[in-house]
PDB file of N, CA and C in Angstrom:
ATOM      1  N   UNK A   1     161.004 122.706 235.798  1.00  0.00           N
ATOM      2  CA  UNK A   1     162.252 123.351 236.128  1.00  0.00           C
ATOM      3  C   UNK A   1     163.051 122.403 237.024  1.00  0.00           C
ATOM      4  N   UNK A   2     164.272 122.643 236.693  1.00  0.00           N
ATOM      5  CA  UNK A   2     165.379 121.123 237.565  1.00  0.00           C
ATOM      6  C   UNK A   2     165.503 121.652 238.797  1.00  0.00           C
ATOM      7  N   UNK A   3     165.534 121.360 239.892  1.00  0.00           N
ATOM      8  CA  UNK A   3     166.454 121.533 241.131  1.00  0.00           C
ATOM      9  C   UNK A   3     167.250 122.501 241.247  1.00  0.00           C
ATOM     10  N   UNK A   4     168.260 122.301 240.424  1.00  0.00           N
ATOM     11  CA  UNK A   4     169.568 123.470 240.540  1.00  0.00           C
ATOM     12  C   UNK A   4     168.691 124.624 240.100  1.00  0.00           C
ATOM     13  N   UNK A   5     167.930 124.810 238.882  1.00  0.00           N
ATOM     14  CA  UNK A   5     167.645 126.041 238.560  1.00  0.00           C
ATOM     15  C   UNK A   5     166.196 126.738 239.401  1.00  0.00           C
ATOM     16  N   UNK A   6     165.961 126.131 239.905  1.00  0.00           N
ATOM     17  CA  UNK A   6     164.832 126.906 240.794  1.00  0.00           C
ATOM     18  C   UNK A   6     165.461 127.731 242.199  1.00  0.00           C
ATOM     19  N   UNK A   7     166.757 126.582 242.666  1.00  0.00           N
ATOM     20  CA  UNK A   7     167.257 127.048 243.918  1.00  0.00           C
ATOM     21  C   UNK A   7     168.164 128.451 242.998  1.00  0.00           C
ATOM     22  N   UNK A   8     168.782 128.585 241.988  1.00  0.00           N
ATOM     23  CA  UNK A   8     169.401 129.786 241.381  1.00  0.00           C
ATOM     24  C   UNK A   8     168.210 130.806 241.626  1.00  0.00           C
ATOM     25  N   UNK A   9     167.071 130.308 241.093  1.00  0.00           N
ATOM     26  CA  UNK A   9     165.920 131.359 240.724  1.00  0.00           C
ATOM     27  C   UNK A   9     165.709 132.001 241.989  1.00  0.00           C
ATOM     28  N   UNK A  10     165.626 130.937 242.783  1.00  0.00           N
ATOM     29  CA  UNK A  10     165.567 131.740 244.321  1.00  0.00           C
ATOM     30  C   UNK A  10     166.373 132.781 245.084  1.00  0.00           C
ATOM     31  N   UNK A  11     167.631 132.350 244.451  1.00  0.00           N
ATOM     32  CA  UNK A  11     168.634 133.098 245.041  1.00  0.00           C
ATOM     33  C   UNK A  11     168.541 134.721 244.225  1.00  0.00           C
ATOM     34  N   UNK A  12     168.035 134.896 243.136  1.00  0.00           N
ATOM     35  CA  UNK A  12     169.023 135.860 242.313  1.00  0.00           C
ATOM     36  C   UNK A  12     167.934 137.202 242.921  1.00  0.00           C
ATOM     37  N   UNK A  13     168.894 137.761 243.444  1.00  0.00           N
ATOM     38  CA  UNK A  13     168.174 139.440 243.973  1.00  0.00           C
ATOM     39  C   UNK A  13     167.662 140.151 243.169  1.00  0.00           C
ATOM     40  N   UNK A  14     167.997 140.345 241.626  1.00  0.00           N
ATOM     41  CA  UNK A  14     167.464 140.971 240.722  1.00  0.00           C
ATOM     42  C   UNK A  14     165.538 141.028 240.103  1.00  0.00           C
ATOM     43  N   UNK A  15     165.184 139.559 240.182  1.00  0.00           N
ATOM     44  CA  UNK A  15     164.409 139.215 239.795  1.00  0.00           C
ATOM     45  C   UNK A  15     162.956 139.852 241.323  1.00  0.00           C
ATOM     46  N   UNK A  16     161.747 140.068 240.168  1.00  0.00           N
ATOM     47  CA  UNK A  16     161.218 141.214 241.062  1.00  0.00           C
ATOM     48  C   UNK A  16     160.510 139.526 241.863  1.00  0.00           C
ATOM     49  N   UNK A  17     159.845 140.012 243.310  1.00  0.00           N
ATOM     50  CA  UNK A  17     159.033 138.733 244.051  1.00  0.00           C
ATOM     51  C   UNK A  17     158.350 138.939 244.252  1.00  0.00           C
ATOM     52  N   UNK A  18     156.952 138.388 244.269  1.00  0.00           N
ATOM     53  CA  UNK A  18     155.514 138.987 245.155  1.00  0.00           C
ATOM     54  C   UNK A  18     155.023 137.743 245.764  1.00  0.00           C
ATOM     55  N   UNK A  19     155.304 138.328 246.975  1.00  0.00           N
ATOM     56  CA  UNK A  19     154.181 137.321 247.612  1.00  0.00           C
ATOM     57  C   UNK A  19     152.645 137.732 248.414  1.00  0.00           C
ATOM     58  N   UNK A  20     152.093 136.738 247.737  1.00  0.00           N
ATOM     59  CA  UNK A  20     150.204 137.191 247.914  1.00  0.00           C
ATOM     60  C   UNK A  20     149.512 136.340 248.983  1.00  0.00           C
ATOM     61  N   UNK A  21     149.339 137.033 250.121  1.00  0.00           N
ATOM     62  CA  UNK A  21     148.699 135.468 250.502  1.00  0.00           C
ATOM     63  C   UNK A  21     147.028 136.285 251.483  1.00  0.00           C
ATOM     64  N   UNK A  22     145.823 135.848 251.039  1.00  0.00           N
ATOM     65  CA  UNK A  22     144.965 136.418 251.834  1.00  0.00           C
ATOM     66  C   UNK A  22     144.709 138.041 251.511  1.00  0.00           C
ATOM     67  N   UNK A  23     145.194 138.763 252.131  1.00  0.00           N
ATOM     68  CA  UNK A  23     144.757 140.267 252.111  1.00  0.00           C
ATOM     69  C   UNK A  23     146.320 140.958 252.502  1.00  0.00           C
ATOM     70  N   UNK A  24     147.196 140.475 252.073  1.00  0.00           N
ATOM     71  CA  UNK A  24     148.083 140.771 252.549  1.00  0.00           C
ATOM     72  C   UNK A  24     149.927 140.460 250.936  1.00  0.00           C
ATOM     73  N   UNK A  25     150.095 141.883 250.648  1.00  0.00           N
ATOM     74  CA  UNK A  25     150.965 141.327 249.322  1.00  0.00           C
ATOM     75  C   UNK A  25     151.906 142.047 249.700  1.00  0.00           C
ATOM     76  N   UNK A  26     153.207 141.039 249.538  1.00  0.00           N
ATOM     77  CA  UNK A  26     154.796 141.467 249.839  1.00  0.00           C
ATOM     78  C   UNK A  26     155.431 141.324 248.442  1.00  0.00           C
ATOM     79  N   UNK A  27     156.031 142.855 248.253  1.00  0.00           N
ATOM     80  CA  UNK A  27     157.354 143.000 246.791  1.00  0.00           C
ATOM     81  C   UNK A  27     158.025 143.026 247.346  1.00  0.00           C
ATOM     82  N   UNK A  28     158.890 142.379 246.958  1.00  0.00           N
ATOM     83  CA  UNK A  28     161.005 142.205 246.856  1.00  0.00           C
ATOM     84  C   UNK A  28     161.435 142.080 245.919  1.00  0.00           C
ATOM     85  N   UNK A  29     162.600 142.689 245.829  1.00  0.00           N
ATOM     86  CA  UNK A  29     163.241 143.414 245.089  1.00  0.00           C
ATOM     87  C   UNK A  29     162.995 144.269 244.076  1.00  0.00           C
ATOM     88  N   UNK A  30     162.061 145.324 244.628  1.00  0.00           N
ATOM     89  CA  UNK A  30     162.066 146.347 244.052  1.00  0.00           C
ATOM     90  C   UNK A  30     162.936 147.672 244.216  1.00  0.00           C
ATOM     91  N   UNK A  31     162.877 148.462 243.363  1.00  0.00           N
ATOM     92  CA  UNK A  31     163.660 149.888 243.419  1.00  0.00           C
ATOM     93  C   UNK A  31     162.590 150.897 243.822  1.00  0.00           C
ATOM     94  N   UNK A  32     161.668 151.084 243.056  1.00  0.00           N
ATOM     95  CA  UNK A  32     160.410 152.495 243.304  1.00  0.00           C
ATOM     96  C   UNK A  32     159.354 151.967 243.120  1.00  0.00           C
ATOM     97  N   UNK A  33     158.273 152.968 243.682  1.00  0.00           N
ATOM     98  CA  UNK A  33     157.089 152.750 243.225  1.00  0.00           C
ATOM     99  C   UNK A  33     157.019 154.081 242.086  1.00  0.00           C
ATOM    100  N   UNK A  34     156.108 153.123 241.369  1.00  0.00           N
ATOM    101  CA  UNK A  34     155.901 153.791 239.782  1.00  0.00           C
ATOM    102  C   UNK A  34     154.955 154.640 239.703  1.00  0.00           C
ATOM    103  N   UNK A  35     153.182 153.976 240.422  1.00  0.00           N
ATOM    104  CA  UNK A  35     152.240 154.346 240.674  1.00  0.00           C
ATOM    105  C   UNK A  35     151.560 153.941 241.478  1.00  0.00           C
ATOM    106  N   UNK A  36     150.699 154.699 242.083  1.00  0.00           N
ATOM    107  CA  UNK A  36     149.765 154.423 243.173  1.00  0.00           C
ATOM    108  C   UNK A  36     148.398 154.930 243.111  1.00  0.00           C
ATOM    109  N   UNK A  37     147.436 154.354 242.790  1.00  0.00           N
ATOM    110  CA  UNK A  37     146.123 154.762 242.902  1.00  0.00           C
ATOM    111  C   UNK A  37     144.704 154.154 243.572  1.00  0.00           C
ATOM    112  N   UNK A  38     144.067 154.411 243.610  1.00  0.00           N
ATOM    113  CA  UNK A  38     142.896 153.496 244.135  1.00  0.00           C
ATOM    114  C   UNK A  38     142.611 151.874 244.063  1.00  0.00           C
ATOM    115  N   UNK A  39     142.787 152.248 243.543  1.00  0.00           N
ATOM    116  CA  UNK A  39     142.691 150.277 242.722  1.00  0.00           C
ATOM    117  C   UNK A  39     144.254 149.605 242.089  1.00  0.00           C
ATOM    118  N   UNK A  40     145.523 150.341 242.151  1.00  0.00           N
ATOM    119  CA  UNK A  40     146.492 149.800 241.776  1.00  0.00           C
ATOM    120  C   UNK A  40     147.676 150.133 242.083  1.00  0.00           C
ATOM    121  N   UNK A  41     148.853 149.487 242.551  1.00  0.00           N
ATOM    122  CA  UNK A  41     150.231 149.516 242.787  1.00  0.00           C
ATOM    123  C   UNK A  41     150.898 149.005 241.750  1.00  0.00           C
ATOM    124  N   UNK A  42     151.750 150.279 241.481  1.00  0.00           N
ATOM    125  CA  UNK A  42     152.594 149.513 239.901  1.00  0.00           C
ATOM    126  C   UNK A  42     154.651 150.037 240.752  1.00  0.00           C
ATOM    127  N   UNK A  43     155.194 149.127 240.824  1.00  0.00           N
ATOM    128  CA  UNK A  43     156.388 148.774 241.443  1.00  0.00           C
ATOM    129  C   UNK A  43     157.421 148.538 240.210  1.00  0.00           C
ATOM    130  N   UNK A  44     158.440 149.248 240.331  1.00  0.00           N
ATOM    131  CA  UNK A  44     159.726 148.692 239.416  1.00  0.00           C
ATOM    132  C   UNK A  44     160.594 148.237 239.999  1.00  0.00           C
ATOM    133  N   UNK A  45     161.519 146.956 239.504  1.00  0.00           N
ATOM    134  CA  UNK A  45     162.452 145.844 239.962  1.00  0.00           C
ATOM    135  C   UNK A  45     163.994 146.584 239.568  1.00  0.00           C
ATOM    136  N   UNK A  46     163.813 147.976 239.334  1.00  0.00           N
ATOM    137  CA  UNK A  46     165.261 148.206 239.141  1.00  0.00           C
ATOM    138  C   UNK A  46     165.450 148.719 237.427  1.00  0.00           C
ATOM    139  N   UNK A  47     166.806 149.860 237.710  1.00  0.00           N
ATOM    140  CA  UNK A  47     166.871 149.989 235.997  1.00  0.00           C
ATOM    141  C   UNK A  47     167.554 148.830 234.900  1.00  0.00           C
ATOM    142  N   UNK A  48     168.315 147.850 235.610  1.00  0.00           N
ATOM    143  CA  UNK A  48     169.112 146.953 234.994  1.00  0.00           C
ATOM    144  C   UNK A  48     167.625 145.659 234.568  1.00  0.00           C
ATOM    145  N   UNK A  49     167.071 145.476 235.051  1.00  0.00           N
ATOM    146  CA  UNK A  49     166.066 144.109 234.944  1.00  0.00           C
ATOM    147  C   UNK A  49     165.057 145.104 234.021  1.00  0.00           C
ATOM    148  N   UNK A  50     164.395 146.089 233.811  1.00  0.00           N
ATOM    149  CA  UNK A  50     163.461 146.820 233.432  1.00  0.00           C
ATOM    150  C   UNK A  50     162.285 146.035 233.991  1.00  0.00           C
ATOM    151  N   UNK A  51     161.943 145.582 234.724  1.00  0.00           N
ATOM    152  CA  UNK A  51     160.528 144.933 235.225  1.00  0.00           C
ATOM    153  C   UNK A  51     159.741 145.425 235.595  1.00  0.00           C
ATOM    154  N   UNK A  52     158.238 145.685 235.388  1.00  0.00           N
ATOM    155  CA  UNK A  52     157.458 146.119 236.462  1.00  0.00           C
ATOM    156  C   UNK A  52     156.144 145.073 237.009  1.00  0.00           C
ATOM    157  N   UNK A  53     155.701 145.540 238.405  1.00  0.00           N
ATOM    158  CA  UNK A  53     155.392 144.703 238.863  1.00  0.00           C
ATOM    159  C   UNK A  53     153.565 145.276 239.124  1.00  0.00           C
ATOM    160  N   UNK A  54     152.461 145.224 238.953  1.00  0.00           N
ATOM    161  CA  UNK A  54     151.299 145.920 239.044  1.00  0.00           C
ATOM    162  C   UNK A  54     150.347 145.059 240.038  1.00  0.00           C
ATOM    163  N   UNK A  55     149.394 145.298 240.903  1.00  0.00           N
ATOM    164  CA  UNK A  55     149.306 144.643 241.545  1.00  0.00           C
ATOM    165  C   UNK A  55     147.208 145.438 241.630  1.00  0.00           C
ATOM    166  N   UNK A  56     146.131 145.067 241.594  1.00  0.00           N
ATOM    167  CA  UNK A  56     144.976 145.769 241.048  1.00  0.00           C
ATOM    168  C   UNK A  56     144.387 145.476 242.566  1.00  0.00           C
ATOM    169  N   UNK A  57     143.386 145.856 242.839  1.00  0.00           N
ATOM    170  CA  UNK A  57     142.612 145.491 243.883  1.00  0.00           C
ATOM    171  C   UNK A  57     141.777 146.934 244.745  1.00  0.00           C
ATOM    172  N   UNK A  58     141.462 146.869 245.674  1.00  0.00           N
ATOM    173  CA  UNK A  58     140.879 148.006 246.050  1.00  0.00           C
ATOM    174  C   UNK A  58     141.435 147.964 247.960  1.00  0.00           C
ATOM    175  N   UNK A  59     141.038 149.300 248.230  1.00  0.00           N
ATOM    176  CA  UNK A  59     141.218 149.654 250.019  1.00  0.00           C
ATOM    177  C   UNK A  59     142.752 149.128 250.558  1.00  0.00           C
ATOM    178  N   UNK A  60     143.949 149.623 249.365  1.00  0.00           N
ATOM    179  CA  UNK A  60     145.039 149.359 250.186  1.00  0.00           C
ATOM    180  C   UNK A  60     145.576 150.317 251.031  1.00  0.00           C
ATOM    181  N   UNK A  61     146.426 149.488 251.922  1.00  0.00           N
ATOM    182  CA  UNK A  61     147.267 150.297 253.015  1.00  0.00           C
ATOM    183  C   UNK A  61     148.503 149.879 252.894  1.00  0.00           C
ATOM    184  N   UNK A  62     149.288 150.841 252.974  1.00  0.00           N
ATOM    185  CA  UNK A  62     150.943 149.977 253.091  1.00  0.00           C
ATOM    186  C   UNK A  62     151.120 150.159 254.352  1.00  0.00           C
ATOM    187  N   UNK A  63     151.645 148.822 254.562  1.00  0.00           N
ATOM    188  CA  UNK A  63     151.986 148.503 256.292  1.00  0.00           C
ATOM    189  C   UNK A  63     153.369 148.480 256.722  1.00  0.00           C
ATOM    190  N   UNK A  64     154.711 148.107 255.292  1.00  0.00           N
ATOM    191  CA  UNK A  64     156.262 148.894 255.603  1.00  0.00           C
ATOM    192  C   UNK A  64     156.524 149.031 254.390  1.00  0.00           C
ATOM    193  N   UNK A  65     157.217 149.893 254.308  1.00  0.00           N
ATOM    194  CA  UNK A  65     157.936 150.315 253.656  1.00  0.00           C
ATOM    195  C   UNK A  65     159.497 150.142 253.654  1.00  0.00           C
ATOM    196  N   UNK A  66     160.439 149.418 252.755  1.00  0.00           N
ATOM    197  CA  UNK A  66     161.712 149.274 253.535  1.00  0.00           C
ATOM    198  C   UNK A  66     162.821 149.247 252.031  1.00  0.00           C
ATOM    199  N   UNK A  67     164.191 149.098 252.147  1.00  0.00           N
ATOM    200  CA  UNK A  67     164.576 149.075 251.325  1.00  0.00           C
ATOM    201  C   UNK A  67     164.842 147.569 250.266  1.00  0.00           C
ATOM    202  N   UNK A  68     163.908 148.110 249.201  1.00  0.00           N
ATOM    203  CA  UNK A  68     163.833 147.441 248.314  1.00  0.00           C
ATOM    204  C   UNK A  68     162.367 145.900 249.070  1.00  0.00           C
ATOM    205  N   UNK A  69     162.011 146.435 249.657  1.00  0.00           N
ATOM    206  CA  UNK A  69     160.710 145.976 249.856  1.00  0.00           C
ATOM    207  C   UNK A  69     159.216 146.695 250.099  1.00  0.00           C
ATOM    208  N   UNK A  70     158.202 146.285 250.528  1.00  0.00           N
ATOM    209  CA  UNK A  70     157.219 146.993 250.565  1.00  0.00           C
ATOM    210  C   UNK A  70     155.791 145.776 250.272  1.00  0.00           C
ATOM    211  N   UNK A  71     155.380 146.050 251.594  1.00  0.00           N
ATOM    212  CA  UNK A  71     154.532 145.866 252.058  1.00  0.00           C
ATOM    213  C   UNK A  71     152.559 146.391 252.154  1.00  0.00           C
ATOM    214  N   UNK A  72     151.795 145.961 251.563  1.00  0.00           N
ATOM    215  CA  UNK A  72     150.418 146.166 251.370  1.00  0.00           C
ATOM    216  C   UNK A  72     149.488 145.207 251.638  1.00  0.00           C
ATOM    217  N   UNK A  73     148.223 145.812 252.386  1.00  0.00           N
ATOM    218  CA  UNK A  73     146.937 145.068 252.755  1.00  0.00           C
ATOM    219  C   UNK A  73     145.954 145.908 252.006  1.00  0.00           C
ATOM    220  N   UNK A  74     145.350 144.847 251.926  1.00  0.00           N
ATOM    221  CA  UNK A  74     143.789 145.209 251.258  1.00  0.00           C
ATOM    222  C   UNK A  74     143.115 144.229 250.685  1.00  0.00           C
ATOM    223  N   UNK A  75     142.132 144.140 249.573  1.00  0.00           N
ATOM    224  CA  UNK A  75     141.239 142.998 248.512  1.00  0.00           C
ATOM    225  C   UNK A  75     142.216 142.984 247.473  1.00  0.00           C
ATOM    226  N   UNK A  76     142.839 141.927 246.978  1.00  0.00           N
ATOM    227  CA  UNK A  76     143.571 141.774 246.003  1.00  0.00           C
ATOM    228  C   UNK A  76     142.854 141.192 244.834  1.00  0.00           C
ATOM    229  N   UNK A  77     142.529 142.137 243.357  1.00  0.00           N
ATOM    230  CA  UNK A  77     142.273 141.147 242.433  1.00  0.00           C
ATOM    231  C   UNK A  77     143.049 140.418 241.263  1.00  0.00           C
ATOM    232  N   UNK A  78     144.276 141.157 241.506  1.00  0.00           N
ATOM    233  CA  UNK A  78     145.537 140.531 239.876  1.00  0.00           C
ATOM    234  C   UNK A  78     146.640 140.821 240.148  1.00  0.00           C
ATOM    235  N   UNK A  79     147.378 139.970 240.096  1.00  0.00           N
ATOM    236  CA  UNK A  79     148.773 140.363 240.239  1.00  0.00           C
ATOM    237  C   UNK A  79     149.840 140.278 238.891  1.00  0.00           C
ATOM    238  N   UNK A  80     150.149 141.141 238.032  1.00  0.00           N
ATOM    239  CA  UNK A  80     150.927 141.063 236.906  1.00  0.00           C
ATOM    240  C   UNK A  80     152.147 141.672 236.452  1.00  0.00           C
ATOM    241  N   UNK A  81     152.892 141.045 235.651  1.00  0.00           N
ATOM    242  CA  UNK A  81     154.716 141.183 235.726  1.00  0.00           C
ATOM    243  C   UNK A  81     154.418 141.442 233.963  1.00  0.00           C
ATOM    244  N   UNK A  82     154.740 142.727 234.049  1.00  0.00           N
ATOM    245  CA  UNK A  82     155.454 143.159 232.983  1.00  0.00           C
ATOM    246  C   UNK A  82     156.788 143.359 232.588  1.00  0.00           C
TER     247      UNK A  82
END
């Protein structure tokens, strides 16, 4: 990917983000959560992008909650973009 288009990629609010690091996973730009269960967080990026964002693992906690973000700890095992 060139320069210009990664710094675009960075910029564009639409596109859903996860960042994973350790025991600890941050979504941006999301709209809702879809589902929540024992072993999985499934997050949507909005009705215009249709994205969703699923995230598997076990013993989470959400630590904020905010607009159009959201915050979780726990054992992470997959992180996947549908």
């Amino acid at each position: 990917m060139k320069l210009l288009d990664e710094v675009i990629y960075d910029f564009d609010f639409t596109m859903p983000r996860v960042i994973a690091t350790g025991r600890l996973v941050i979504f941006e730009n999301m709209s809702e959560i879809v589902m929540i269960s024992e072993s999985a967080i499934t997050v949507s990026s909005g009705v215009r992008s249709k994205r969703f964002t699923t995230v598997t693992g076990e013993n989470f906690v959400i630590k904020e909650i905010g607009e159009g973000r959201l915050v979780i700890e726990g054992t992470i095992r997959s992180v996947e973009f549908l």
